[in-house]
Protein backbone atom coordinates (compact mmCIF):
# COMPACT_ATOMS: atom_id res chain seq x y z
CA UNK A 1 129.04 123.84 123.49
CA UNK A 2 129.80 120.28 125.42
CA UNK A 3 125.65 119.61 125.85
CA UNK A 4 125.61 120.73 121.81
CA UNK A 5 128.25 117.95 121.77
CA UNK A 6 127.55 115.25 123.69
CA UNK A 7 123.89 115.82 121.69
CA UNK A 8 125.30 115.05 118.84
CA UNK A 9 127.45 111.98 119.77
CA UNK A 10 123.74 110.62 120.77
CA UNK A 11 122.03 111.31 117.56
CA UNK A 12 125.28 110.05 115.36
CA UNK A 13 124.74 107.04 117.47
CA UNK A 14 121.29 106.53 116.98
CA UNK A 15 121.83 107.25 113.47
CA UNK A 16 124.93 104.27 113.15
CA UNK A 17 122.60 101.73 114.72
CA UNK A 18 120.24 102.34 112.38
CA UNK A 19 121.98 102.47 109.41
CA UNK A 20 123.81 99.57 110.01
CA UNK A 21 120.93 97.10 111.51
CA UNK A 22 119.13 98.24 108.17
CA UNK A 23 121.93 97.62 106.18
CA UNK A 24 122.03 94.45 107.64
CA UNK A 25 118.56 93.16 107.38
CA UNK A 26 117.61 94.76 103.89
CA UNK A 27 120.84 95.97 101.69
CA UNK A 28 124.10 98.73 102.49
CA UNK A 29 122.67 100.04 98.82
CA UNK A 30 118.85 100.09 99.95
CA UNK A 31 117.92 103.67 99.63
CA UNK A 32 116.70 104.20 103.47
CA UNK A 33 120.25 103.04 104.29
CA UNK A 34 121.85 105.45 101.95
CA UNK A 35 119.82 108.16 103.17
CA UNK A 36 120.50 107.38 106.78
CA UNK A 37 124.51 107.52 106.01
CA UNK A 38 124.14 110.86 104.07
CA UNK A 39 122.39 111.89 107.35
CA UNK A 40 125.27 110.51 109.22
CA UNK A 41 127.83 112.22 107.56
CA UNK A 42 126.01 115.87 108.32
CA UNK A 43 126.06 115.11 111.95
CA UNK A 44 129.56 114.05 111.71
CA UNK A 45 130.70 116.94 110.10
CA UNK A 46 128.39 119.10 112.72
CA UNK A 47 130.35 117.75 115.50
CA UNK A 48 133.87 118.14 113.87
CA UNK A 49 132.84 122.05 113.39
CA UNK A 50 131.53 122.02 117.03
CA UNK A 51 134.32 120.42 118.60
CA UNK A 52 137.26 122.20 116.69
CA UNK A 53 135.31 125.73 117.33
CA UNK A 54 135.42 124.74 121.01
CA UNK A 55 139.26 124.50 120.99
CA UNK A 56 139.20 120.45 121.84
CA UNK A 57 140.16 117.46 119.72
């Protein structure tokens, strides 16, 4: 479960960068960027279910 984790701490990362540097450069209501927080928000909620199934907060 804590590699599943920690996995998904690095893609949610990845995932803010992007979205924001895109956001940024182009527009927060550009499509890509909208797509990328969608995106952001399933990983989120991934790693809530993962880290509440595992007992830790």
């Amino acid at each position: 479960m804590r590699l599943e984790a920690e996995d998904l701490l690095v893609k949610i990362e990845s995932h803010r960068t992007k979205m924001v540097e895109l956001g940024l450069s182009s527009s927060f209501l550009d499509e890509r960027v909208v797509k990328l927080s969608y995106e952001l928000d399933k990983l989120l909620n991934k790693y809530h279910a993962v880290v509440c199934s595992s007992g830790k907060r």
